[in-house]
C-alpha atoms as a PDB file:
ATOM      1  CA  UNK A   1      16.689  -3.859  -0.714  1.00  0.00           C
ATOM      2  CA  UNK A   2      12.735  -3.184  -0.472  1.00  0.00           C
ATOM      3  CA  UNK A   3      10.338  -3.200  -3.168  1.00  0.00           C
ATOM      4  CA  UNK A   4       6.570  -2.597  -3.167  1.00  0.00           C
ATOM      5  CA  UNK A   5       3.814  -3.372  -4.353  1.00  0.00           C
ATOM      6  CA  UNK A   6       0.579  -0.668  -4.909  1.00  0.00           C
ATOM      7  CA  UNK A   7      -2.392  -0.599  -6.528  1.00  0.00           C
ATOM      8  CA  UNK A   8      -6.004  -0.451  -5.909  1.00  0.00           C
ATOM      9  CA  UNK A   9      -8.195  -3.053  -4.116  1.00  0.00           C
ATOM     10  CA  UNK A  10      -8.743  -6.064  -6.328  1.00  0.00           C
ATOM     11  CA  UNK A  11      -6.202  -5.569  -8.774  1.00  0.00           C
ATOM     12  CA  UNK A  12      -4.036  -8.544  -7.614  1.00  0.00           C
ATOM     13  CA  UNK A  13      -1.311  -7.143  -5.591  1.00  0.00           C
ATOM     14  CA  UNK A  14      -1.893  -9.800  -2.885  1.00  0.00           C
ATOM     15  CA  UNK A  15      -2.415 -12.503  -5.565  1.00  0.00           C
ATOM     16  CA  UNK A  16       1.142 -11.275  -7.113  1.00  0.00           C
ATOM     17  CA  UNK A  17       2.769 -11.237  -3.621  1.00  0.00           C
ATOM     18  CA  UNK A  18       1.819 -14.905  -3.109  1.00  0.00           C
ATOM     19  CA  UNK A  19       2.912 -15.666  -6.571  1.00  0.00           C
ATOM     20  CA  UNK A  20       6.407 -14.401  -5.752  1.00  0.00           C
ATOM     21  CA  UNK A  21       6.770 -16.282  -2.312  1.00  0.00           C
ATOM     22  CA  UNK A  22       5.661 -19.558  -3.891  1.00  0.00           C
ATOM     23  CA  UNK A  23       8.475 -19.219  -7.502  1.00  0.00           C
ATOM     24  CA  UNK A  24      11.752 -17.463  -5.605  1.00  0.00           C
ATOM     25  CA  UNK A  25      12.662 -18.484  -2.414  1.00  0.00           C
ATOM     26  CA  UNK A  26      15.324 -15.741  -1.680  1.00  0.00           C
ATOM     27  CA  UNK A  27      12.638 -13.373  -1.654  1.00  0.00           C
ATOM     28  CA  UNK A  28      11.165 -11.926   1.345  1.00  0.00           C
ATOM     29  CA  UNK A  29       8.038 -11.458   1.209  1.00  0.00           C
ATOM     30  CA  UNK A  30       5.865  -9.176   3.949  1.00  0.00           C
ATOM     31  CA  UNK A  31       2.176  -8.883   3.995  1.00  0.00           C
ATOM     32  CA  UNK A  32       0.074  -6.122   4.914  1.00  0.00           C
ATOM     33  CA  UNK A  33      -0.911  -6.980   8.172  1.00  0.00           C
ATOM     34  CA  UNK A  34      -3.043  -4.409  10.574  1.00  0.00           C
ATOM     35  CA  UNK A  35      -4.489  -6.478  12.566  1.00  0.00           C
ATOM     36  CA  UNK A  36      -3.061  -5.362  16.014  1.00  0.00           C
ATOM     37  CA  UNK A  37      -3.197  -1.561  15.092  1.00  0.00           C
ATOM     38  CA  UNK A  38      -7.278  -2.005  14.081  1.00  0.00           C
ATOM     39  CA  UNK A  39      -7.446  -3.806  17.580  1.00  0.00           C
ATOM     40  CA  UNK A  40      -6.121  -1.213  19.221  1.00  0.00           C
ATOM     41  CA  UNK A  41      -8.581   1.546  17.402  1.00  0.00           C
ATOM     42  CA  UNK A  42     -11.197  -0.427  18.228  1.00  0.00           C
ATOM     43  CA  UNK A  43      -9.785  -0.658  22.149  1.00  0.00           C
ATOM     44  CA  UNK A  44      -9.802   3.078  22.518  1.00  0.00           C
ATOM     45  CA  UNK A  45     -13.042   3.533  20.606  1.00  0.00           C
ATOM     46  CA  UNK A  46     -11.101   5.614  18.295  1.00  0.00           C
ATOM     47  CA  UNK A  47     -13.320   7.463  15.102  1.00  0.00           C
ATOM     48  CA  UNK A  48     -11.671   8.181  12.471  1.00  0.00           C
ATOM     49  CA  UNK A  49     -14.057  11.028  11.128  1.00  0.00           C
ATOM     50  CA  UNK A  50     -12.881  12.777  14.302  1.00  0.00           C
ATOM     51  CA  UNK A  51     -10.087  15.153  14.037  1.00  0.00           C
ATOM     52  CA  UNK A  52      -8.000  14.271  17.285  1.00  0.00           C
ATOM     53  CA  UNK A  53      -8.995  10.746  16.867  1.00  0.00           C
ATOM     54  CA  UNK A  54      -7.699  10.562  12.964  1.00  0.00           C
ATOM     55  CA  UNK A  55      -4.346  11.359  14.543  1.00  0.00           C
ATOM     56  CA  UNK A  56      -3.928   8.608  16.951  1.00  0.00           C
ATOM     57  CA  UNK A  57      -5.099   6.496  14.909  1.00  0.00           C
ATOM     58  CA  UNK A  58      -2.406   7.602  11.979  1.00  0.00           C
ATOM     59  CA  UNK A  59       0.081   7.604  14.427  1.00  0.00           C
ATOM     60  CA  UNK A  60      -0.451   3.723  15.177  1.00  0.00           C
ATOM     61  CA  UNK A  61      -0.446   2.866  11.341  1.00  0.00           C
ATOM     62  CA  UNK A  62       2.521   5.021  10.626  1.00  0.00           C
ATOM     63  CA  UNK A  63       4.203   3.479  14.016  1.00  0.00           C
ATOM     64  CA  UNK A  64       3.121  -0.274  12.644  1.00  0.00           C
ATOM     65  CA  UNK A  65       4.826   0.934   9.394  1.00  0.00           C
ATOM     66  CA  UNK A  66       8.062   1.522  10.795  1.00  0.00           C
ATOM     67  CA  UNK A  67       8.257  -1.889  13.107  1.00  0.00           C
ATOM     68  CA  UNK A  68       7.249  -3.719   9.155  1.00  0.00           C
ATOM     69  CA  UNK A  69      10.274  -1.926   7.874  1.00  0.00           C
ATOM     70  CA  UNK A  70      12.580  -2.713  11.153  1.00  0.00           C
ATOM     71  CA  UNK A  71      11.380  -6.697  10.325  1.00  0.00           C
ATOM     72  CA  UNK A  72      12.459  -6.356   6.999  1.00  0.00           C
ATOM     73  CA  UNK A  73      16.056  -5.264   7.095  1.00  0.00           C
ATOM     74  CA  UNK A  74      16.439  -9.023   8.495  1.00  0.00           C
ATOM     75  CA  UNK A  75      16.519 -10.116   5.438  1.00  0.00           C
ATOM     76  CA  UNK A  76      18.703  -9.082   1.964  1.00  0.00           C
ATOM     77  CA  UNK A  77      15.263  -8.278  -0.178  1.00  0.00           C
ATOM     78  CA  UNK A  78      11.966  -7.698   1.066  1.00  0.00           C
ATOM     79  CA  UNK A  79       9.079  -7.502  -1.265  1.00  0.00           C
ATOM     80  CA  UNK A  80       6.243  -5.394   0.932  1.00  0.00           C
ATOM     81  CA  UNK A  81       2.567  -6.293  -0.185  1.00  0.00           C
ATOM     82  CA  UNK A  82       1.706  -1.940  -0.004  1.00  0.00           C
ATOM     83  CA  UNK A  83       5.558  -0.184   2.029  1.00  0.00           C
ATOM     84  CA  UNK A  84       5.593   2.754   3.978  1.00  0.00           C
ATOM     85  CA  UNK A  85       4.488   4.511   0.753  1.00  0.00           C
ATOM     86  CA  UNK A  86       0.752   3.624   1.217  1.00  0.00           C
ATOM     87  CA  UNK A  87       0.368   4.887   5.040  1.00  0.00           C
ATOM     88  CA  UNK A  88       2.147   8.257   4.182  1.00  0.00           C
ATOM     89  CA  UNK A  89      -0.368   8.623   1.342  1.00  0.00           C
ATOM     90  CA  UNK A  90      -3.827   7.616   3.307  1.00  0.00           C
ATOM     91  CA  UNK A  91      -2.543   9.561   6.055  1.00  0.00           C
ATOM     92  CA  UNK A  92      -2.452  12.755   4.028  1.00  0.00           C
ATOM     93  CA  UNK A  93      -5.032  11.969   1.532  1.00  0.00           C
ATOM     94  CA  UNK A  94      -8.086  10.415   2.909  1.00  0.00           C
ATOM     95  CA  UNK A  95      -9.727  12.991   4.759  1.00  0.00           C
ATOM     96  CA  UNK A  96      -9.575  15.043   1.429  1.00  0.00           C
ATOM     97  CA  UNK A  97     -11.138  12.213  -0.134  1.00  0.00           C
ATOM     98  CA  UNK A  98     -14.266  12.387   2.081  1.00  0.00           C
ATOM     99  CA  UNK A  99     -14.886  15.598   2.127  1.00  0.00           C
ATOM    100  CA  UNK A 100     -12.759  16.726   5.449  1.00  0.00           C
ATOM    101  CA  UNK A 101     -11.450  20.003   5.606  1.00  0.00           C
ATOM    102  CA  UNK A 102      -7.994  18.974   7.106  1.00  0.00           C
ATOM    103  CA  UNK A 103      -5.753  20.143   4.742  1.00  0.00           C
ATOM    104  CA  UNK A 104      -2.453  18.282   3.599  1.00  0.00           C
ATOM    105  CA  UNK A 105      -0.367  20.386   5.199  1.00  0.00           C
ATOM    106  CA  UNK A 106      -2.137  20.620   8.831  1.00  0.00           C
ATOM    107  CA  UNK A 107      -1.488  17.167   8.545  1.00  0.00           C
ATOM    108  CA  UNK A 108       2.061  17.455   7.809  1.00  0.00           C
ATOM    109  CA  UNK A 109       2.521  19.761  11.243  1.00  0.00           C
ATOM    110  CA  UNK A 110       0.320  17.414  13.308  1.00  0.00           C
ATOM    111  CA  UNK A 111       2.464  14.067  12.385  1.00  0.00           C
ATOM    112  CA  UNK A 112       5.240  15.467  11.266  1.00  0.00           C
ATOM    113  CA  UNK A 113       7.434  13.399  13.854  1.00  0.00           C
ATOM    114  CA  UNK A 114       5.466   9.970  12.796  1.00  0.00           C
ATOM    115  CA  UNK A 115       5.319  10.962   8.891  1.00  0.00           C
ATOM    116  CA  UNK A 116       9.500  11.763   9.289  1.00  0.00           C
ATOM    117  CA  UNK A 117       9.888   8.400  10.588  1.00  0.00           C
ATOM    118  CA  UNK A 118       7.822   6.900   7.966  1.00  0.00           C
ATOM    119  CA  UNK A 119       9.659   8.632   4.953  1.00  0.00           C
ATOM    120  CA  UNK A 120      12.508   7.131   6.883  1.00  0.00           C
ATOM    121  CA  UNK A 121      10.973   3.829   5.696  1.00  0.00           C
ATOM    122  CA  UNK A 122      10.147   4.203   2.159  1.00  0.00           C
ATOM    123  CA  UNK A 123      11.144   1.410  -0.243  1.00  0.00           C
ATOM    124  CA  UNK A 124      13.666   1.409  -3.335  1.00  0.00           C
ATOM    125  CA  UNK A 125      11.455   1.124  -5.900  1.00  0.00           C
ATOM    126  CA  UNK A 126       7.588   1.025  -6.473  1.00  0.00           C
ATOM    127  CA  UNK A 127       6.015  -1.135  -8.495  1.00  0.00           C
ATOM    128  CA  UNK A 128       1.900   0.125  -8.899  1.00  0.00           C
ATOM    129  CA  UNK A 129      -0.679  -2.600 -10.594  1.00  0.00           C
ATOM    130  CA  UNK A 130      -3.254  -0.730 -12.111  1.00  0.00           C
ATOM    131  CA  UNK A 131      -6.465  -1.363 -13.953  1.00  0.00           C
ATOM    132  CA  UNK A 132      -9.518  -0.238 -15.407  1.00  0.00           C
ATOM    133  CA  UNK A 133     -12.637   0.344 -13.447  1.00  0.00           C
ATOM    134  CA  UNK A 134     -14.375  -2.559 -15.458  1.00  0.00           C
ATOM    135  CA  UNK A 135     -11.622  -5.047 -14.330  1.00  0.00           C
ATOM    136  CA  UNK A 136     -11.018  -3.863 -10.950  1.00  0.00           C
ATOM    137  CA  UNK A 137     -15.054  -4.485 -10.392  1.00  0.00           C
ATOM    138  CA  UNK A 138     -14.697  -7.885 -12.218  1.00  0.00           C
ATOM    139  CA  UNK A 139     -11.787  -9.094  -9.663  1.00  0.00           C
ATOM    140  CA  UNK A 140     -13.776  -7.736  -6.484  1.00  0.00           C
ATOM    141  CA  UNK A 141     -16.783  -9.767  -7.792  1.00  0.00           C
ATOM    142  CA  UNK A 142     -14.647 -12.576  -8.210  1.00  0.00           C
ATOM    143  CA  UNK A 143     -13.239 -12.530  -4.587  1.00  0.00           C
ATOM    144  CA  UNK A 144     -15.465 -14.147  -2.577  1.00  0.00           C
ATOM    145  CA  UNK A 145     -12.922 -14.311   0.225  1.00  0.00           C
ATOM    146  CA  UNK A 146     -13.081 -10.322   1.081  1.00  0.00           C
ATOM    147  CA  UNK A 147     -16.178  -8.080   1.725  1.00  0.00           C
ATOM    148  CA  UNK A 148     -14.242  -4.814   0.434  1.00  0.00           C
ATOM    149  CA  UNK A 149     -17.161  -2.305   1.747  1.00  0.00           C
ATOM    150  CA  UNK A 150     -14.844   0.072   1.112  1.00  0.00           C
ATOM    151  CA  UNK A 151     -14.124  -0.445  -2.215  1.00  0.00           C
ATOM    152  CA  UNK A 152     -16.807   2.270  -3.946  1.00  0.00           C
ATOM    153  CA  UNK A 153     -15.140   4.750  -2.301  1.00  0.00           C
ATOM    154  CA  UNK A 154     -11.365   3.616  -2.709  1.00  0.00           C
ATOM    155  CA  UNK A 155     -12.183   3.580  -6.540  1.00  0.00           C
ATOM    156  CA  UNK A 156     -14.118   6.581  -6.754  1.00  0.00           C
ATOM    157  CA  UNK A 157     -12.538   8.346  -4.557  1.00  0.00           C
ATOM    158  CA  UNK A 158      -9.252   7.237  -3.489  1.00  0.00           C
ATOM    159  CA  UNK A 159      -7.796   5.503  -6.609  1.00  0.00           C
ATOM    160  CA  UNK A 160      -7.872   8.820  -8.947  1.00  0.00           C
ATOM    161  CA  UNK A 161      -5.709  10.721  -5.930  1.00  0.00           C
ATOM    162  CA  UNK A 162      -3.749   7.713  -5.642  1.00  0.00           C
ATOM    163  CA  UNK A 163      -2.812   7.685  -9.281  1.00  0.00           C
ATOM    164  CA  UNK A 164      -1.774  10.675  -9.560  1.00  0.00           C
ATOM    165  CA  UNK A 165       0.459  10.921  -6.565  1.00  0.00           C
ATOM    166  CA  UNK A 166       2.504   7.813  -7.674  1.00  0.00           C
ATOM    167  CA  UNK A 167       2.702   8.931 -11.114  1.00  0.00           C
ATOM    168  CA  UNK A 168       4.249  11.815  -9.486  1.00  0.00           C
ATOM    169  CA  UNK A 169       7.207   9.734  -7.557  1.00  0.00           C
ATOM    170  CA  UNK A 170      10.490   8.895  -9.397  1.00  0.00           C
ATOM    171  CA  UNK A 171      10.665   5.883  -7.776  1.00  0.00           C
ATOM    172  CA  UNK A 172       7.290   4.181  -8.853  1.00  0.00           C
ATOM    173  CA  UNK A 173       6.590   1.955 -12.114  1.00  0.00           C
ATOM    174  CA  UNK A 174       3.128   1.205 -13.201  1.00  0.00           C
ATOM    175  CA  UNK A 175       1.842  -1.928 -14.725  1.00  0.00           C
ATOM    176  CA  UNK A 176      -1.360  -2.439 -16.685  1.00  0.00           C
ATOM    177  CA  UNK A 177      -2.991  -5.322 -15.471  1.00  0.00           C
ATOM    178  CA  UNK A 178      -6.014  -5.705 -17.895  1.00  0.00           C
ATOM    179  CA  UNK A 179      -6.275  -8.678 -19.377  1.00  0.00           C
ATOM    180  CA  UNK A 180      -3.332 -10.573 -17.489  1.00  0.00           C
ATOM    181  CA  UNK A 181      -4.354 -13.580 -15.516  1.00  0.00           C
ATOM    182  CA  UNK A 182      -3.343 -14.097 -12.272  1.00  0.00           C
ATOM    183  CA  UNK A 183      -0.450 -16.243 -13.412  1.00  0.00           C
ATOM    184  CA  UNK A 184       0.771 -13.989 -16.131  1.00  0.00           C
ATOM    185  CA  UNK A 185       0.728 -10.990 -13.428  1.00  0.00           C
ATOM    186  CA  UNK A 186       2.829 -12.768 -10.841  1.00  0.00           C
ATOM    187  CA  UNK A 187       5.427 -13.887 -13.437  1.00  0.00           C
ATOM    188  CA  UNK A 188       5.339 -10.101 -14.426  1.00  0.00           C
ATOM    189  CA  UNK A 189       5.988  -8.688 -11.125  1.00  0.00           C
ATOM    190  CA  UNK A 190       8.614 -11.408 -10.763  1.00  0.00           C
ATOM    191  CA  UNK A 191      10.273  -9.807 -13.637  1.00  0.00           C
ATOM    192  CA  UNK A 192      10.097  -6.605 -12.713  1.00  0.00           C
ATOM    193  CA  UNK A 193      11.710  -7.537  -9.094  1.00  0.00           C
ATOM    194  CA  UNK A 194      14.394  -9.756 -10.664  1.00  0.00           C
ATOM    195  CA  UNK A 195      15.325  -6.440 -12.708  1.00  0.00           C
ATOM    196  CA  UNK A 196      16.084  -4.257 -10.457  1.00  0.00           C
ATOM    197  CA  UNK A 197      17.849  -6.966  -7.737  1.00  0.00           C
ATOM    198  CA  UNK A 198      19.947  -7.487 -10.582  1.00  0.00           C
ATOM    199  CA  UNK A 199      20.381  -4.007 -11.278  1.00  0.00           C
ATOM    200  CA  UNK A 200      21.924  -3.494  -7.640  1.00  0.00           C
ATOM    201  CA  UNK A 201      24.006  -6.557  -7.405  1.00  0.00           C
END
């Protein structure tokens, strides 16, 4: 089984997934982890406010996204900190989010191979971690660790496209996350995993 976690930048889903690798050792837990795709983009000199270049570099996140799932079926339950879900979403949504006239389904045609593969991918069940703005802005402040230069526009945005597309899926939950701290929202989304591995025991 796969889960996954979503939500917006700063609203803990990182926190949570390190929350449920420390409290239940049979789950799997797999971090978002770019780092050799944005190498690569930067290797090629790719832009990705360029058409032809927005493709390649999809194509190596959706590609990354499929290898993360491949690692994954290793092991009986896999908790993904963001799942195929999120790369098949930014792929398709971001350029409408800055203003880019590639429509959703140009981008369909263009990746449909890639995008196949990463529907291919997509976990059981979705679990998104949500908050308000005021929150979300608290957290960011509160991470020193991160820069998040990208978070204006994620929020502003992003987020409201975001929302709306997962509230559209059958397979996505949402959780309010105002007021929780950090420990009450890890031993929430440990709840809401050990519900549905129980459920498909």
């Amino acid at each position: 089984m796969i889960l996954s976690l979503q939500g917006c930048m700063a609203v803990g889903k990182t926190t949570a997934a390190r929350y449920l690798q420390a409290h239940d050792p049979q789950l799997h837990v797999c971090f978002e982890d770019n780092a050799a795709v944005i190498a690569e983009v930067k290797h090629r000199g790719l832009d990705k406010n360029c058409y032809a270049d927005y493709l390649e570099i999809q194509r190596l996140f959706l590609q990354n996204e499929v290898r993360r799932w491949q690692e994954a079926q290793k092991y009986p339950c896999t908790v993904m900190d963001f799942g195929a879900e999120e790369i098949v979403f930014y792929t398709l949504h971001y350029p409408k989010s800055k203003g880019l006239d590639w429509g959703v389904e140009e981008l369909r045609r263009a990746l449909a191979p890639e995008l196949a593969a990463a529907q291919g991918c997509m976990p059981e069940h979705i679990l998104f971690l949500d908050a308000s703005d005021e929150t979300l802005r608290t957290r960011k402040e509160g991470d020193t660790a991160r820069t998040r230069g990208f978070f204006e526009h994620y929020r502003n945005q992003l987020l409201p496209l975001k929302r709306e597309w997962f509230r559209n899926r059958e397979d996505t939950t949402f959780l309010q996350t105002d007021g929780l701290t950090a420990e009450q929202e890890g031993e929430a989304v440990l709840r809401w995993c050990t519900q549905w591995i129980g459920m498909n025991r």
